[in-house]
Each structure stands twice: as structure tokens, then as C-alpha cells.
C-alpha atoms as a PDB file:
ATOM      1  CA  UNK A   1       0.000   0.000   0.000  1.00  0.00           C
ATOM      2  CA  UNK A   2       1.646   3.449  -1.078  1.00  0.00           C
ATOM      3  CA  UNK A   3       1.986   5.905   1.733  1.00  0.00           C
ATOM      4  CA  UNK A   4      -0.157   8.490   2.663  1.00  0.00           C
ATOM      5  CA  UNK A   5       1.257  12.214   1.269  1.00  0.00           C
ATOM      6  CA  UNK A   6       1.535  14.560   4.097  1.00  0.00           C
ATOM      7  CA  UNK A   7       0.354  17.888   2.140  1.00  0.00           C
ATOM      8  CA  UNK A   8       1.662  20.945   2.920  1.00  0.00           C
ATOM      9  CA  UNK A   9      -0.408  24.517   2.234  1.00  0.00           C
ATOM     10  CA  UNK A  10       1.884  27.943   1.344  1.00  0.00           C
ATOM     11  CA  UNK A  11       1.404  30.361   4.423  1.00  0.00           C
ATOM     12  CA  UNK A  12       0.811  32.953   1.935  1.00  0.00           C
ATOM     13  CA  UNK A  13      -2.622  31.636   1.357  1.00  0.00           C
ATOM     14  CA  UNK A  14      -3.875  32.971   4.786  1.00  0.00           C
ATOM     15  CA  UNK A  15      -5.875  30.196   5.710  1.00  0.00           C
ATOM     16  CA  UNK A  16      -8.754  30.875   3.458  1.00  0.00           C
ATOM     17  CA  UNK A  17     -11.507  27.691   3.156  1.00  0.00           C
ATOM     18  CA  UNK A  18     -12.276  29.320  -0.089  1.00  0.00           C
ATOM     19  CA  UNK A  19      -8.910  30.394  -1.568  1.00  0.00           C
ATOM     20  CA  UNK A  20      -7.499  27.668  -4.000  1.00  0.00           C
ATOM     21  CA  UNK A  21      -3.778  27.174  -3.258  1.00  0.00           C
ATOM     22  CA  UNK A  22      -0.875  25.263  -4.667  1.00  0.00           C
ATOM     23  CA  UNK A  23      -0.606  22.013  -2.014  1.00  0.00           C
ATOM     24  CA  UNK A  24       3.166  20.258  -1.870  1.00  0.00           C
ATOM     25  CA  UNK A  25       4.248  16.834  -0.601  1.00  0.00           C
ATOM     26  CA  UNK A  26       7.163  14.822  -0.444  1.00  0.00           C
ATOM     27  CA  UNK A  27       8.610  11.445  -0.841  1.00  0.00           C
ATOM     28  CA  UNK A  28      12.030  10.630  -0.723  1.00  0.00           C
ATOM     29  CA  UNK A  29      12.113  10.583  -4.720  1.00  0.00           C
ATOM     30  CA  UNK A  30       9.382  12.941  -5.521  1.00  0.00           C
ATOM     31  CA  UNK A  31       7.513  16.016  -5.082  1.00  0.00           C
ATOM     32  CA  UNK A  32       3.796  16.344  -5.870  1.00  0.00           C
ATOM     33  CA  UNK A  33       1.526  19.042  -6.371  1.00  0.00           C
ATOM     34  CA  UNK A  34      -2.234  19.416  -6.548  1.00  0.00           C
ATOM     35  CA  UNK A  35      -4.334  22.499  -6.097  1.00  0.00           C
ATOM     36  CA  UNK A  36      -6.920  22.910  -3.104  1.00  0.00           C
ATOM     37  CA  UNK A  37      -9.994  23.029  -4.427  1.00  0.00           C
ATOM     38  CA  UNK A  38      -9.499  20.046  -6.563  1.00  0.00           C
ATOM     39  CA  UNK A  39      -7.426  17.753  -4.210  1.00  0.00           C
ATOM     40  CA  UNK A  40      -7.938  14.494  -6.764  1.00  0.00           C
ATOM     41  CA  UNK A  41      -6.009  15.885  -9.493  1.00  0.00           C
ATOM     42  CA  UNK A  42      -2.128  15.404  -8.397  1.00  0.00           C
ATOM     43  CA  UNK A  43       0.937  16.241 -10.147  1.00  0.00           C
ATOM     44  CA  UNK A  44       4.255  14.535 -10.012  1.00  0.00           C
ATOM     45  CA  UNK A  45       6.292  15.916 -12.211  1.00  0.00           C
ATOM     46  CA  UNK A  46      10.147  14.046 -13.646  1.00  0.00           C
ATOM     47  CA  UNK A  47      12.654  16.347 -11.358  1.00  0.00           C
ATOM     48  CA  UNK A  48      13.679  17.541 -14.694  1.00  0.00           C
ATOM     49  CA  UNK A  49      10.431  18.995 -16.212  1.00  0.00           C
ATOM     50  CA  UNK A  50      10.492  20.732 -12.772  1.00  0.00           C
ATOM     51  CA  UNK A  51      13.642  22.101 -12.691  1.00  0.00           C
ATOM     52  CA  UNK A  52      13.138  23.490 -16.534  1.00  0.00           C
ATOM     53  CA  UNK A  53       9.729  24.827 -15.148  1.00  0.00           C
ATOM     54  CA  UNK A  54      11.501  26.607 -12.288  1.00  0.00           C
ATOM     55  CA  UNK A  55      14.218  28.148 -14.062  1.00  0.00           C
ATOM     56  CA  UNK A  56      11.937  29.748 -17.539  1.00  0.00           C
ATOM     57  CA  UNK A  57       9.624  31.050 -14.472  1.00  0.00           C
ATOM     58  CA  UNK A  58      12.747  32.339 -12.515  1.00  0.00           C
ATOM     59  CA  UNK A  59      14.083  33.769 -15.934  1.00  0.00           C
ATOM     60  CA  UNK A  60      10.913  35.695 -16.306  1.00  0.00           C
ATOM     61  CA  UNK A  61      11.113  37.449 -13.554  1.00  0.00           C
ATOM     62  CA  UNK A  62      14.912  38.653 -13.534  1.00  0.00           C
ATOM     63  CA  UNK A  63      15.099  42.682 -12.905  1.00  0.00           C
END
């Protein structure tokens, strides 16, 4: 039986029942992410999709 994810809510999104927020958890070889207010849908993206994701976002934002 797999785990259970221990999710983990930004404390940016103040708590809010009704504000949808990017959720996070961890296993040892992966992170996932779903959004709040649809808790089935969960992504698990290949470490390297995410780190291409991270730096063209990162890139975008350079001053």
C-alpha cells in the first residue's frame, strides 16, 4: 500500500476555506503538487520537467 502524502499549504494563502492554493508533498524521490480546491487531481512531475519549469519562471522574472 503506497503511503499516505503529508500535504503541505503555502502560508501565503492565509488560511482561506475558499482560496485555492498550490498544495506540496514529499517522498524521498518525488515532489507532488495538486491544487486545493481540486485535491484528486495530483501532479508529479520528472525532477527535470520541474527544474526546466523553475528556471523559464525564474528567468521571467529577472530585474
Amino acid at each position: 500500500m503506497p503511503q499516505a502524502l503529508h500535504w503541505q499549504k503555502s502560508s501565503y494563502s492565509g488560511g482561506n476555506v475558499e482560496t485555492s492554493c498550490l498544495e506540496i508533498a514529499t517522498t524521498p524521490t518525488t515532489l507532488h503538487l495538486r491544487e486545493s480546491d481540486t485535491p484528486g487531481t495530483i501532479l508529479s512531475p520528472a525532477r527535470t520537467a520541474l527544474n526546466a519549469l523553475l528556471t523559464s519562471v525564474k528567468g521571467q522574472f529577472r530585474v
